[in-house]
Protein backbone atom coordinates (compact mmCIF):
# COMPACT_ATOMS: atom_id res chain seq x y z
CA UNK A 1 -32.44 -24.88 -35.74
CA UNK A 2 -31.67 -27.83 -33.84
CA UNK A 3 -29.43 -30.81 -35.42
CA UNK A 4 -31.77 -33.26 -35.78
CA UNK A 5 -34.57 -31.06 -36.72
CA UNK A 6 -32.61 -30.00 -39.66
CA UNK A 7 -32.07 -33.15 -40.83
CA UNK A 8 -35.37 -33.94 -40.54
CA UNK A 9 -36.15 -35.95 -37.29
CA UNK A 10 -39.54 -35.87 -35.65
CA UNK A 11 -40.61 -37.15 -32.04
CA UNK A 12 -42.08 -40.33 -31.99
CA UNK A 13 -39.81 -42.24 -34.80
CA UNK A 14 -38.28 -45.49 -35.14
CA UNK A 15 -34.54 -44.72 -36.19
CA UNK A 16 -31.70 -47.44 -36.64
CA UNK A 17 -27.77 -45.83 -35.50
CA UNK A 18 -25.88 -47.97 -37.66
CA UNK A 19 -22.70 -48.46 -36.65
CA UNK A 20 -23.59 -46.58 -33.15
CA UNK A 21 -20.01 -47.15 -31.48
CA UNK A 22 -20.23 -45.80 -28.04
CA UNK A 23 -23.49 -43.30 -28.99
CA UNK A 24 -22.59 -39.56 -29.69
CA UNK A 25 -25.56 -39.81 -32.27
CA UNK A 26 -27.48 -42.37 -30.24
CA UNK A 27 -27.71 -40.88 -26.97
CA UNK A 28 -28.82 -37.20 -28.42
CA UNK A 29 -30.96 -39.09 -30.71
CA UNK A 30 -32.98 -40.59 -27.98
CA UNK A 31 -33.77 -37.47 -26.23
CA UNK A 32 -34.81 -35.57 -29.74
CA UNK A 33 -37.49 -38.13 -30.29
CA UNK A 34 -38.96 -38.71 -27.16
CA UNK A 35 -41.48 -41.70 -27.43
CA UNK A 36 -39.79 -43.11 -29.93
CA UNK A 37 -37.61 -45.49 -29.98
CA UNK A 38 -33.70 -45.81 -31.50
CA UNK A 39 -32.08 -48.67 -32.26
CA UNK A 40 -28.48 -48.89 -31.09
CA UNK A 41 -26.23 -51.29 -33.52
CA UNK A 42 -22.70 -51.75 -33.94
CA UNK A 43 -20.73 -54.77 -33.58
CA UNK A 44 -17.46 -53.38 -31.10
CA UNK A 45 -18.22 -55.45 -28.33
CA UNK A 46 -16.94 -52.83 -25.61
CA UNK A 47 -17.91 -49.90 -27.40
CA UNK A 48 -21.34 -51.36 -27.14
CA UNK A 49 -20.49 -51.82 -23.33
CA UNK A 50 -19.38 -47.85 -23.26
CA UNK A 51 -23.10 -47.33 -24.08
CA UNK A 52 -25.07 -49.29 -21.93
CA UNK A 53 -23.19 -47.69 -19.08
CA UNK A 54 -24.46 -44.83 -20.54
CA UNK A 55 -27.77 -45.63 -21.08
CA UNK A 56 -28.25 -46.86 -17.49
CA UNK A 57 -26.33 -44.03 -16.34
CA UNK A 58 -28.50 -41.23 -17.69
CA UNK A 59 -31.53 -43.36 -17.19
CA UNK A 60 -32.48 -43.40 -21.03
CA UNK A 61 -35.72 -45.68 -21.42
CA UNK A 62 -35.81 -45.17 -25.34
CA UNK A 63 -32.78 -47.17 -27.00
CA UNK A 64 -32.42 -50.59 -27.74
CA UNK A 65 -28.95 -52.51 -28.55
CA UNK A 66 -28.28 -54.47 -31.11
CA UNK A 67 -24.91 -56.07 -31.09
CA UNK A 68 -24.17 -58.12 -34.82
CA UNK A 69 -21.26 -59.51 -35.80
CA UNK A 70 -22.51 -59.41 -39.54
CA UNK A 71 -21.62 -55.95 -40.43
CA UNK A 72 -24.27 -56.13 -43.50
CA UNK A 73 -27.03 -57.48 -42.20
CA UNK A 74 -29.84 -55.60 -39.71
CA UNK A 75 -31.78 -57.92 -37.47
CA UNK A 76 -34.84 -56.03 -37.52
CA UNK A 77 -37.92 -56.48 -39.38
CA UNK A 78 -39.43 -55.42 -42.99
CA UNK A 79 -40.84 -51.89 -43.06
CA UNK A 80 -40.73 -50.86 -39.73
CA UNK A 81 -38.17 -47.90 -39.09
CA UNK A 82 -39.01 -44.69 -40.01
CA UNK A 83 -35.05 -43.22 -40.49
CA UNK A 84 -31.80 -44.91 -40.91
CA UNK A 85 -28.77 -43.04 -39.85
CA UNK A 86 -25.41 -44.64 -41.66
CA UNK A 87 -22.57 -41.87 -40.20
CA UNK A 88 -19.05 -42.20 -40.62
CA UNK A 89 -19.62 -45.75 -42.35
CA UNK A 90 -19.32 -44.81 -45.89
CA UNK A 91 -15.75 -44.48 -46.56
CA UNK A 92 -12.75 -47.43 -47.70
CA UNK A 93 -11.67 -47.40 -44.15
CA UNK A 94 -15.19 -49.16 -42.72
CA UNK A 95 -17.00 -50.65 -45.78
CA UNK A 96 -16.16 -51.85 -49.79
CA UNK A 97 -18.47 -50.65 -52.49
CA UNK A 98 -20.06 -54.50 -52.26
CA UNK A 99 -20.38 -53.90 -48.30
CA UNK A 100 -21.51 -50.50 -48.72
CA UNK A 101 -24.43 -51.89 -51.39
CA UNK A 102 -24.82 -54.45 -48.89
CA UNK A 103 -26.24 -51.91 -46.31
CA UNK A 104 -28.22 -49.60 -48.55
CA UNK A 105 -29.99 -53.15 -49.91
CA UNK A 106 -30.65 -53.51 -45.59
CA UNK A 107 -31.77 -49.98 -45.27
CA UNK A 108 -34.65 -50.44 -47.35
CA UNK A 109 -35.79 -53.52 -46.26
CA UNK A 110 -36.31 -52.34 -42.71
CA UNK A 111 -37.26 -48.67 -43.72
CA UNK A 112 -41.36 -47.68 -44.09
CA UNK A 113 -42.11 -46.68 -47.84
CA UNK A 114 -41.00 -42.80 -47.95
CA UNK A 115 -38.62 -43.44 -44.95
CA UNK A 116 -35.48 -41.23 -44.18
CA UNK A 117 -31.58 -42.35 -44.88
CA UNK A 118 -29.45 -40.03 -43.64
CA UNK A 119 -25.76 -40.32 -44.44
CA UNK A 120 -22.73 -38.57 -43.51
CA UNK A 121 -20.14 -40.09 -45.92
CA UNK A 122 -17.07 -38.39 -43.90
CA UNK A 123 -14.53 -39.68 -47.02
CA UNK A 124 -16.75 -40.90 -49.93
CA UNK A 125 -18.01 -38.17 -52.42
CA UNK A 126 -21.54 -36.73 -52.53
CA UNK A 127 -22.05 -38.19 -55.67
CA UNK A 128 -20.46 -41.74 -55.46
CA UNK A 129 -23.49 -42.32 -52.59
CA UNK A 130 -26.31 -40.55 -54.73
CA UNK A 131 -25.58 -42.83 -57.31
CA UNK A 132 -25.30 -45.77 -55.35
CA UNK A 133 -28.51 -44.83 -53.02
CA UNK A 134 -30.23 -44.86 -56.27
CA UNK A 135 -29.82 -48.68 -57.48
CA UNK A 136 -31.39 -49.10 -53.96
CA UNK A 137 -34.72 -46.89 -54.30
CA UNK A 138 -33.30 -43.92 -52.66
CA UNK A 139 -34.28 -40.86 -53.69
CA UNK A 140 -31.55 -37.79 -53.25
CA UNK A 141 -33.53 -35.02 -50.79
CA UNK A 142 -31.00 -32.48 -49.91
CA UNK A 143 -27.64 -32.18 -48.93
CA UNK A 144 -27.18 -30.59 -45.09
CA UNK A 145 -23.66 -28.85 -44.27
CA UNK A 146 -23.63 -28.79 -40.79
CA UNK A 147 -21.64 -28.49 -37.70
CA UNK A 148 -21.80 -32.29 -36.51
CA UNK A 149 -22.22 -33.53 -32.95
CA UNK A 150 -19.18 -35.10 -32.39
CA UNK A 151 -17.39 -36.31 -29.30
CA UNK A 152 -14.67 -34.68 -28.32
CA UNK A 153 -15.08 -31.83 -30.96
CA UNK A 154 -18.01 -30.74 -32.75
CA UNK A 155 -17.08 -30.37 -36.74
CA UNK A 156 -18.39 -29.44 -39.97
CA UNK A 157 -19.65 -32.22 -42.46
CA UNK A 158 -22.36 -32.72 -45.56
CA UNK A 159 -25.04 -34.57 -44.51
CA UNK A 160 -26.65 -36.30 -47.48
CA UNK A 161 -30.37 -37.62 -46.82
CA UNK A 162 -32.29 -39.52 -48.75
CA UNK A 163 -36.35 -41.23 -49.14
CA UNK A 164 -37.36 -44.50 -49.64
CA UNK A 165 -39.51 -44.73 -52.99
CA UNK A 166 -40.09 -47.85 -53.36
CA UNK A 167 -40.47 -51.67 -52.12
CA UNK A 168 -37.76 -54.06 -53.74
């Protein structure tokens, strides 16, 4: 099964790349959803630049790029993505538990009631996030070990995807 058909990714969504850096998720992302659209954000100024070579390299019609300083806050609208993808955020290194909070309160203001967040923690534990994803009106789907796409090397992670239950 492909990646982002096991994680549960459909053609035609609305998806947000948090913290997108130079697009190993965002580029594949585009092509696995083909009329939809994928937001690119991240706030590295030249990874950002990285990807729009990219983008107009390969020609890719489908992704839009959001450059924000303010790591916690998504300039996008209430209730209009359909999947938020927070990889290799969720870990001391990037985020503190208030940041981290800060995000998940983000994610579901801009996700569509019963929307997907799907989270590869890389350092945090499984259950640190359920619990967190909870306060937020996340509610725990599965857990995905999979082989990651990952530029250079392709490695194993847990995938931890959640739906949105609720309006705040």
């Amino acid at each position: 099964m492909h990646f982002f058909e096991k994680i549960g990714i459909r053609i035609g969504q609305m998806i947000l790349d948090y913290g997108c850096g130079r697009g190993d998720y965002t580029i594949p992302l585009a092509r696995a959803i083909g009329n939809g659209m994928v937001y690119a954000m991240d706030r590295d100024e030249q990874a950002i630049e990285m990807l729009k070579k990219e983008i107009f390299t390969r020609k890719i019609g489908n992704i839009r790029i959001i450059y924000s300083k303010d790591r916690t806050k998504i300039p996008l609208g209430n209730r209009i993505l359909d999947v938020v993808f927070l990889y290799d955020l969720f870990n001391p290194d990037h985020f503190s538990q208030n940041g981290r909070e800060r995000i998940l309160f983000e994610a579901n203001r801009v996700l569509k009631h019963g929307g997907l967040l799907s989270v590869y923690p890389k350092q945090s534990t499984v259950s640190g996030i359920k619990k967190t994803a909870a306060k937020y009106n996340f509610l725990y789907e599965k857990t995905i070990d999979q082989k990651l796409i990952y530029d250079p090397k392709p490695r194993e992670g847990t995938i931890i995807n959640f739906r949105k239950v609720d309006a705040f």
